[in-house]
PDB file of N, CA and C in Angstrom:
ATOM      1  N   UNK A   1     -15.127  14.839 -13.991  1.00  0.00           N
ATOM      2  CA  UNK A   1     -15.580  13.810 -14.899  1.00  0.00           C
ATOM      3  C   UNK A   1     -15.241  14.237 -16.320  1.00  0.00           C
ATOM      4  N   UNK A   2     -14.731  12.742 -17.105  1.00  0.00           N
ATOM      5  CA  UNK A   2     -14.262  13.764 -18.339  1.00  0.00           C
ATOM      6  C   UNK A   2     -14.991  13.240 -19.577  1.00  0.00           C
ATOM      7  N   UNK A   3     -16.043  14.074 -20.526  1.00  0.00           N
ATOM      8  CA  UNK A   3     -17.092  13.333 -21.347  1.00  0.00           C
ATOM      9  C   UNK A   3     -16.322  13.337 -22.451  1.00  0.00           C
ATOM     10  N   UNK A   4     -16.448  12.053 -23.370  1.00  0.00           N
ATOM     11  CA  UNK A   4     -15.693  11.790 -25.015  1.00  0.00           C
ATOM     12  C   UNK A   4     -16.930  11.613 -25.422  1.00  0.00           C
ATOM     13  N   UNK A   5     -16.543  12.196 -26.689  1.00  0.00           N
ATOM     14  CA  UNK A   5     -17.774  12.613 -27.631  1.00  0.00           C
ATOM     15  C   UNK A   5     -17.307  11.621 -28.784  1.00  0.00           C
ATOM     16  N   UNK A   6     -18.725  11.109 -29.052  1.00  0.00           N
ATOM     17  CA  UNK A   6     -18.334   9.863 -30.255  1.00  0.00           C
ATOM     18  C   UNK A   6     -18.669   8.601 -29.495  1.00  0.00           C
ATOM     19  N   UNK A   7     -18.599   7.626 -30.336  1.00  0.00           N
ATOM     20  CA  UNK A   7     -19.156   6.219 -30.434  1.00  0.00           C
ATOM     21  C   UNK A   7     -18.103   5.220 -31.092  1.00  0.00           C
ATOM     22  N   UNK A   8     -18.221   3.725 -30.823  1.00  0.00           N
ATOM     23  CA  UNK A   8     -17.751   2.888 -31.477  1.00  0.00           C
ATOM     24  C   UNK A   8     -16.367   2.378 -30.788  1.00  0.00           C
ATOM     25  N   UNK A   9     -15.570   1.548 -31.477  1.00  0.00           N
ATOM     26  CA  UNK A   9     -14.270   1.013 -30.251  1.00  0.00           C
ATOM     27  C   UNK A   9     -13.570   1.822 -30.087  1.00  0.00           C
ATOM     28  N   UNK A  10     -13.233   2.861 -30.904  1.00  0.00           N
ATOM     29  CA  UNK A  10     -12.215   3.400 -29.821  1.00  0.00           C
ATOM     30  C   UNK A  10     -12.753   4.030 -28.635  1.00  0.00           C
ATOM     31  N   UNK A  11     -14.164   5.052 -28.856  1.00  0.00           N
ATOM     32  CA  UNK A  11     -14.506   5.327 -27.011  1.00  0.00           C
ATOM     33  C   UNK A  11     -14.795   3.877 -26.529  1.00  0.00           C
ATOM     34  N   UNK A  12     -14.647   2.900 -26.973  1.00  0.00           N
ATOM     35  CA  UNK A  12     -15.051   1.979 -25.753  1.00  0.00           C
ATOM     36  C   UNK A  12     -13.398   1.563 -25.391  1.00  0.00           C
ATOM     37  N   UNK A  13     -12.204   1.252 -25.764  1.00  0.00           N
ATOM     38  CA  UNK A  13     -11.644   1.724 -24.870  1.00  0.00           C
ATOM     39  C   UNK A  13     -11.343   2.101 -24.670  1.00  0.00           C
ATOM     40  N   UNK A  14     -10.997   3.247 -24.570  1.00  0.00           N
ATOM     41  CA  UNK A  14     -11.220   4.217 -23.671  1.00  0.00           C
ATOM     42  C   UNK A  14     -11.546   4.375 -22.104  1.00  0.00           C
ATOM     43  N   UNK A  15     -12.655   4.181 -22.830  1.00  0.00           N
ATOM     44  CA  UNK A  15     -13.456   3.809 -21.376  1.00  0.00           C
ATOM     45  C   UNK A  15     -13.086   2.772 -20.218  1.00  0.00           C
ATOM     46  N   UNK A  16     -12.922   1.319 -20.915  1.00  0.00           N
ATOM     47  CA  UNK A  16     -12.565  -0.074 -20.617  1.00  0.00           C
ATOM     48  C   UNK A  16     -11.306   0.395 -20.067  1.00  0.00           C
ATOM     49  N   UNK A  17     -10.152   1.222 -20.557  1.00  0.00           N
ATOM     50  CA  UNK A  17      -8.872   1.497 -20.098  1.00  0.00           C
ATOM     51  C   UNK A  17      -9.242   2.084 -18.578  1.00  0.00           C
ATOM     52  N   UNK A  18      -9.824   3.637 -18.881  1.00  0.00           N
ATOM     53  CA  UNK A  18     -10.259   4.182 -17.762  1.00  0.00           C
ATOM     54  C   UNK A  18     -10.348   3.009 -16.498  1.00  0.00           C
ATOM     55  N   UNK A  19     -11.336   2.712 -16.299  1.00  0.00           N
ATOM     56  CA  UNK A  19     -11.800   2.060 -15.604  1.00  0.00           C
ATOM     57  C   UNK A  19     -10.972   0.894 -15.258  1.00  0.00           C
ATOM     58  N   UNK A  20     -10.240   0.212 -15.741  1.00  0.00           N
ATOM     59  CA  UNK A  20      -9.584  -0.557 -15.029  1.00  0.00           C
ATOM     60  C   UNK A  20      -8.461   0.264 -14.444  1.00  0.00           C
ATOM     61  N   UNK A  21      -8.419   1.412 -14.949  1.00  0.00           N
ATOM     62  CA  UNK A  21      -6.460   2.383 -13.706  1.00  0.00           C
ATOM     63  C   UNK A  21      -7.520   2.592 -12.212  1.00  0.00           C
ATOM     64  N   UNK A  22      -8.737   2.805 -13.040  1.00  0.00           N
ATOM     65  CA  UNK A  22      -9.822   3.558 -11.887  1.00  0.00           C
ATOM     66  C   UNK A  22      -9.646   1.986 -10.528  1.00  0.00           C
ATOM     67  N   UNK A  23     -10.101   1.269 -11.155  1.00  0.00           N
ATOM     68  CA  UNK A  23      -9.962  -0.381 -10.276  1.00  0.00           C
ATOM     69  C   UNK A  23      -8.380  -0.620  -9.367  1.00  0.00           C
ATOM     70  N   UNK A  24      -7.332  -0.122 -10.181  1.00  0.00           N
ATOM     71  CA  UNK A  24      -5.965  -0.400 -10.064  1.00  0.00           C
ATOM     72  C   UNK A  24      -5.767   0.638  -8.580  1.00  0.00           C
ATOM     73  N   UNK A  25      -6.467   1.844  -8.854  1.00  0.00           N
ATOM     74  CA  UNK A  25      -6.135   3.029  -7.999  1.00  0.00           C
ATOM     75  C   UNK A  25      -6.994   2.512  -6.841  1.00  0.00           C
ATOM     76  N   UNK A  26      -8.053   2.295  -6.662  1.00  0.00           N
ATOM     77  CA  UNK A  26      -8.412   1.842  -5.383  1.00  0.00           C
ATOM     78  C   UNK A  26      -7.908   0.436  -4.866  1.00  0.00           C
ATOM     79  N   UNK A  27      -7.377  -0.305  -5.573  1.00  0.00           N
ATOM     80  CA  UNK A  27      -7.062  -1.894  -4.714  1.00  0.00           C
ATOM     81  C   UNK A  27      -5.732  -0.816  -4.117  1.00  0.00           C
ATOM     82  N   UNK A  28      -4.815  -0.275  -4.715  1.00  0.00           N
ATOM     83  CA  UNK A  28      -3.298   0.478  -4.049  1.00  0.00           C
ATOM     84  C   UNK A  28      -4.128   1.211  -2.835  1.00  0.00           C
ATOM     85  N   UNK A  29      -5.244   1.753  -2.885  1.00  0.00           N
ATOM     86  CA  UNK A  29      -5.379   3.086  -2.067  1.00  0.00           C
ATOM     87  C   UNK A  29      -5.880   1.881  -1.090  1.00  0.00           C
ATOM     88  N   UNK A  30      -6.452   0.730  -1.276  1.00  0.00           N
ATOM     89  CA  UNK A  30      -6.909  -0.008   0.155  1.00  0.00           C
ATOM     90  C   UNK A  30      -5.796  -0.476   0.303  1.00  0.00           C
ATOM     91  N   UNK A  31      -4.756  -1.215  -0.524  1.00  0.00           N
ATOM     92  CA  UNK A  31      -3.690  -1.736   0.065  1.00  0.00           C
ATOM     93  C   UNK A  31      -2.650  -1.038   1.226  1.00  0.00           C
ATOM     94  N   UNK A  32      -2.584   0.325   0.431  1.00  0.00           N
ATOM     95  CA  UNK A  32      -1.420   1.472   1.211  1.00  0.00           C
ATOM     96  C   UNK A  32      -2.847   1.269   2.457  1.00  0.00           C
ATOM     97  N   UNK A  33      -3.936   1.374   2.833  1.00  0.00           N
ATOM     98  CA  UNK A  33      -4.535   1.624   4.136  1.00  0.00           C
ATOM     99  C   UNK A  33      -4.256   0.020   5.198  1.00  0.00           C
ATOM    100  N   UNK A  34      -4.442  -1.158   4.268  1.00  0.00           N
ATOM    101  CA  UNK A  34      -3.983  -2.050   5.066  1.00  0.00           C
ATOM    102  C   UNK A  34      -2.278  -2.027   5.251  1.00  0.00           C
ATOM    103  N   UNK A  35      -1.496  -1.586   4.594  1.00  0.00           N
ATOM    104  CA  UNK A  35      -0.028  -1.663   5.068  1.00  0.00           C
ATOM    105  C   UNK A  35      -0.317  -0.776   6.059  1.00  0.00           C
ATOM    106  N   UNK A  36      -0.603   0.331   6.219  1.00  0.00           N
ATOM    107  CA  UNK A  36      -0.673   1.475   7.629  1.00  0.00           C
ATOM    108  C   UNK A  36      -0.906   0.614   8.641  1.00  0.00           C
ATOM    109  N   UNK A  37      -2.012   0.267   8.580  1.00  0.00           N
ATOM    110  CA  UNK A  37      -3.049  -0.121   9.614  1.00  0.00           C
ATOM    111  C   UNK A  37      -2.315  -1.906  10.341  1.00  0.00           C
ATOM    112  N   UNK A  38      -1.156  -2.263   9.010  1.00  0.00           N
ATOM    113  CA  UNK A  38      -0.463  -3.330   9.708  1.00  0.00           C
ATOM    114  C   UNK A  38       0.707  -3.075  10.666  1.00  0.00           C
ATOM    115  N   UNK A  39       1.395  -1.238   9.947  1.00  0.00           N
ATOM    116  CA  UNK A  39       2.417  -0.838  11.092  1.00  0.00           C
ATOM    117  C   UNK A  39       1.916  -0.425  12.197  1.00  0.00           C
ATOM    118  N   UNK A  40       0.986  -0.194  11.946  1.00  0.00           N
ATOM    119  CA  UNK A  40       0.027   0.390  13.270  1.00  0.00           C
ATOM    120  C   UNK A  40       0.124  -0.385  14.563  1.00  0.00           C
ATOM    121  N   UNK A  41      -0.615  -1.729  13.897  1.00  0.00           N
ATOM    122  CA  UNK A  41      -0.686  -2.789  15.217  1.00  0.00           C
ATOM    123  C   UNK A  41       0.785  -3.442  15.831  1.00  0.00           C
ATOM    124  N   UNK A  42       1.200  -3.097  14.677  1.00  0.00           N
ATOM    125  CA  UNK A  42       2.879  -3.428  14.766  1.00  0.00           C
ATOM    126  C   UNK A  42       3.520  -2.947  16.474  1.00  0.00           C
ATOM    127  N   UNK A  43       3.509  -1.977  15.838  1.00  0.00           N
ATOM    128  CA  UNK A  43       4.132  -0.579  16.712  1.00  0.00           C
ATOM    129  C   UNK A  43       3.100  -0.729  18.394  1.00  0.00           C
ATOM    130  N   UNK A  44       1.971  -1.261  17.741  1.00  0.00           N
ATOM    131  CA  UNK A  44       1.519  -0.784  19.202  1.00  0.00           C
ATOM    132  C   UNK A  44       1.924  -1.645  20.124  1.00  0.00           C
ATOM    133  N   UNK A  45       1.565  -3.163  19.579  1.00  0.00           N
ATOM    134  CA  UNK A  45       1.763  -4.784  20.276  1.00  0.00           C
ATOM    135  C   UNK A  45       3.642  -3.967  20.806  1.00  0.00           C
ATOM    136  N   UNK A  46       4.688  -3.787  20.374  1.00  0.00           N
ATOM    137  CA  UNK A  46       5.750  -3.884  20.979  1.00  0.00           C
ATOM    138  C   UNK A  46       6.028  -2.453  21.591  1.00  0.00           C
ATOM    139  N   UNK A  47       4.819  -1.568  21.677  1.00  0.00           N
ATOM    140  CA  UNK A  47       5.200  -0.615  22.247  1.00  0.00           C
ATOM    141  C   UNK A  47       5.965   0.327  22.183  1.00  0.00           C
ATOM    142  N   UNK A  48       5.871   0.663  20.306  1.00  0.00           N
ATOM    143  CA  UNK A  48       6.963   1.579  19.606  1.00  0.00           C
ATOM    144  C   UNK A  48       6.095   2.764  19.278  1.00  0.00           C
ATOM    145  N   UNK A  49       6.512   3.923  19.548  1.00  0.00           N
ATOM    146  CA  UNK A  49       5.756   5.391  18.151  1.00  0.00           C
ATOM    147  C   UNK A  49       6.713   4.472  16.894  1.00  0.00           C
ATOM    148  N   UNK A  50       5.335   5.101  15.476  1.00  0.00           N
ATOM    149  CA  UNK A  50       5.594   5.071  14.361  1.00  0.00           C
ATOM    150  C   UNK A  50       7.042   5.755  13.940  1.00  0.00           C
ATOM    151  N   UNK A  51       6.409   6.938  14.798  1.00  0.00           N
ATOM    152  CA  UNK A  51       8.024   8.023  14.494  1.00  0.00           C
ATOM    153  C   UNK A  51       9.504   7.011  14.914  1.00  0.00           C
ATOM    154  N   UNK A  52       9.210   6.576  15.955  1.00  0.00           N
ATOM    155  CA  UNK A  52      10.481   5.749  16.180  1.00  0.00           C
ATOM    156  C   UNK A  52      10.981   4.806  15.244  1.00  0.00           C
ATOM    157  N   UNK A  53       9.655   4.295  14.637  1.00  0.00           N
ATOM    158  CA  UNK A  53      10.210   2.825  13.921  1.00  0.00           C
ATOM    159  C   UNK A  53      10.786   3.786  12.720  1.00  0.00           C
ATOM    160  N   UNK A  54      10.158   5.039  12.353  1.00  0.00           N
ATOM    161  CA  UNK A  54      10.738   5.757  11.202  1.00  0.00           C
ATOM    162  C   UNK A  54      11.847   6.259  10.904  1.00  0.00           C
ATOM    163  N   UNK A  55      12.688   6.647  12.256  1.00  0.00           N
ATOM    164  CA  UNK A  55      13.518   7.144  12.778  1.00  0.00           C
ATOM    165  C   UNK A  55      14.524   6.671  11.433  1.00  0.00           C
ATOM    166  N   UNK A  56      14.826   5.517  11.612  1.00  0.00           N
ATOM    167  CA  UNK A  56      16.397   5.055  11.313  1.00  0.00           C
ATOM    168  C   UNK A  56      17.025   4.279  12.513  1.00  0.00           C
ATOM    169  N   UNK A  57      16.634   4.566  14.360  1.00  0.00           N
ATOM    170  CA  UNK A  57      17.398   4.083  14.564  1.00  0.00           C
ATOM    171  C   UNK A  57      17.582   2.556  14.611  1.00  0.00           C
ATOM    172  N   UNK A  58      18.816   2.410  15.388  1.00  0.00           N
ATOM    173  CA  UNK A  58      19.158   0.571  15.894  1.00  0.00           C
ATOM    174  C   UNK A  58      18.691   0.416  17.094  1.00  0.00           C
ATOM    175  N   UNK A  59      18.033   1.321  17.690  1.00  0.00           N
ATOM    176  CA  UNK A  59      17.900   0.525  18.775  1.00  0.00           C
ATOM    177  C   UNK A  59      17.499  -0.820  19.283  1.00  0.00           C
ATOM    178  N   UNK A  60      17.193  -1.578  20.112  1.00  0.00           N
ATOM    179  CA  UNK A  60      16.111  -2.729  20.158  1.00  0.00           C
ATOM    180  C   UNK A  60      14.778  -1.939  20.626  1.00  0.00           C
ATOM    181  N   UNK A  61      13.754  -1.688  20.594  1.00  0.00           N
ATOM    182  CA  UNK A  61      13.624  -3.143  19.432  1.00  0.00           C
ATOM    183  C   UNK A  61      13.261  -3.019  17.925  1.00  0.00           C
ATOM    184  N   UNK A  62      14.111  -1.972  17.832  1.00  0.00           N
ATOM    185  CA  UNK A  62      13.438  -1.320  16.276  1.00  0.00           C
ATOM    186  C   UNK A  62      13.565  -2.502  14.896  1.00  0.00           C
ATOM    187  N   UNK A  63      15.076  -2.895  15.123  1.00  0.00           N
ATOM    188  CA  UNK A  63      15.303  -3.529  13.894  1.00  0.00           C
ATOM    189  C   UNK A  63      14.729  -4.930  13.770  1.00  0.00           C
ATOM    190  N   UNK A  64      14.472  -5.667  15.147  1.00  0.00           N
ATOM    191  CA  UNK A  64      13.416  -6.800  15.108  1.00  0.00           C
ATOM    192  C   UNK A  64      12.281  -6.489  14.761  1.00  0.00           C
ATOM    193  N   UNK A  65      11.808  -5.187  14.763  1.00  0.00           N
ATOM    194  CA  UNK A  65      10.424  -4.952  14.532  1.00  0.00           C
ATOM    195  C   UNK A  65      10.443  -4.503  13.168  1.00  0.00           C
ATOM    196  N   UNK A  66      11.569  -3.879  12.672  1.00  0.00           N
ATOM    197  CA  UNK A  66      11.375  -3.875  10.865  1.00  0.00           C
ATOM    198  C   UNK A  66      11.830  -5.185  10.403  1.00  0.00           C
ATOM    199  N   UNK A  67      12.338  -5.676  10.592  1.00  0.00           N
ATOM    200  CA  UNK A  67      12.617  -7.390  10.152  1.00  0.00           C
ATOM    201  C   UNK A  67      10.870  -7.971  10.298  1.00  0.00           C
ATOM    202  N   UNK A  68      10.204  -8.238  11.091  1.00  0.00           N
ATOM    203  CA  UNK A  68       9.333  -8.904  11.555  1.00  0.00           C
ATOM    204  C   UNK A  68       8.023  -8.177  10.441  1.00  0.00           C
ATOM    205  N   UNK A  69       7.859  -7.026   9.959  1.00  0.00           N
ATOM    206  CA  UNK A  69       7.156  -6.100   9.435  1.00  0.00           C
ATOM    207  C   UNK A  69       7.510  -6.484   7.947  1.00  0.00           C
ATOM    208  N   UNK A  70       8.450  -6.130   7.721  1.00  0.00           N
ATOM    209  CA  UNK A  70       9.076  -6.452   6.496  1.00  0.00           C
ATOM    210  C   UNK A  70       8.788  -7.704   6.174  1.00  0.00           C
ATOM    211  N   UNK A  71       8.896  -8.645   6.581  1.00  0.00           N
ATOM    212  CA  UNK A  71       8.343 -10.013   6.508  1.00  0.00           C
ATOM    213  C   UNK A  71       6.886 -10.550   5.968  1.00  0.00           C
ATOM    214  N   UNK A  72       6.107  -9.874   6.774  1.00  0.00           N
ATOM    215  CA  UNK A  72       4.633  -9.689   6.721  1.00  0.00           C
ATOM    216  C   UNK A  72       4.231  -9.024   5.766  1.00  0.00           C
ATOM    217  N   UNK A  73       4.401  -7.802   5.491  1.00  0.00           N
ATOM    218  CA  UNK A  73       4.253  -6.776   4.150  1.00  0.00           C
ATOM    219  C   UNK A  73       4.388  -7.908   3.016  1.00  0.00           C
ATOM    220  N   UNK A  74       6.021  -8.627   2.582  1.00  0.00           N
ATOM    221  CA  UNK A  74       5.888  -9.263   2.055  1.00  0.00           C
ATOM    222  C   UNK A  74       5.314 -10.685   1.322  1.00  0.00           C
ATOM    223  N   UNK A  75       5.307 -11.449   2.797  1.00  0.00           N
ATOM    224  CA  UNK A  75       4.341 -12.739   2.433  1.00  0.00           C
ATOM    225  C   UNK A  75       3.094 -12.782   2.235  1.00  0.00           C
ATOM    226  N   UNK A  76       2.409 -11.586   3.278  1.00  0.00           N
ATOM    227  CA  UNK A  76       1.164 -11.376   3.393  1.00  0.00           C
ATOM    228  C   UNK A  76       0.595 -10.256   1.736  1.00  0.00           C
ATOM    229  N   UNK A  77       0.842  -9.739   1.709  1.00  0.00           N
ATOM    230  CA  UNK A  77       0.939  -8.843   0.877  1.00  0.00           C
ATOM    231  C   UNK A  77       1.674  -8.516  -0.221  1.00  0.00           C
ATOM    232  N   UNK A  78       2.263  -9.076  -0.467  1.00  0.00           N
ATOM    233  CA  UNK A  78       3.014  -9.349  -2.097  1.00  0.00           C
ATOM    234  C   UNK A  78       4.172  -8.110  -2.020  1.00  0.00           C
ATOM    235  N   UNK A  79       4.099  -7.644  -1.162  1.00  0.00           N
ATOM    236  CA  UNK A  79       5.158  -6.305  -1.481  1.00  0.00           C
ATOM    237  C   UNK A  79       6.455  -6.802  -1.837  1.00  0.00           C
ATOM    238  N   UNK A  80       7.332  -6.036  -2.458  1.00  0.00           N
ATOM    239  CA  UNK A  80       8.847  -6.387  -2.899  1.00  0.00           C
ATOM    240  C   UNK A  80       9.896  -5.856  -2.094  1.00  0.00           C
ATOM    241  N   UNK A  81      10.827  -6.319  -1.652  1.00  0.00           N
ATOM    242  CA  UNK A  81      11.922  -5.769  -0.406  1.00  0.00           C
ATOM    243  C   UNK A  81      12.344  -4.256  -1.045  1.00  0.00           C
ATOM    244  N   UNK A  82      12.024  -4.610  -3.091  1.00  0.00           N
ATOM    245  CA  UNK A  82      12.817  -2.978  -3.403  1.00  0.00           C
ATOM    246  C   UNK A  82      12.608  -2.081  -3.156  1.00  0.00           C
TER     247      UNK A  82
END
């Protein structure tokens, strides 16, 4: 915890700053847990290890299943293809 000594606007924001990265860092830290938890079900419904889909390879049904993932991440979740 980190205490600022003093009063008036600038410790307030300060503070106000703080606290909203503090807000920013947990919506990412739940988001990165719902992206997991979406490859998760991913992988399981078609019967892939994670490691596989991680792999790189082509096999089937890998690249339907990163197409189909990729998809979802994005519409569902705002993510960017970059």
């Amino acid at each position: 915890m980190i205490t600022i000594l003093g009063s008036g606007e600038f410790v307030s924001e300060v503070i106000q700053h703080a606290e909203e990265k503090i807000k920013y860092q947990l919506a990412r830290m739940e988001l990165q847990k719902r992206i997991k938890e979406e490859i998760d079900i991913q992988c399981k419904n078609e019967k892939v290890p994670v490691a596989m889909l991680q792999s790189g390879s082509r096999r089937p049904p890998l690249p339907k299943l990163r197409r189909a993932i990729a998809l979802k991440l994005v519409n569902e979740y705002g993510l960017s293809l970059a």
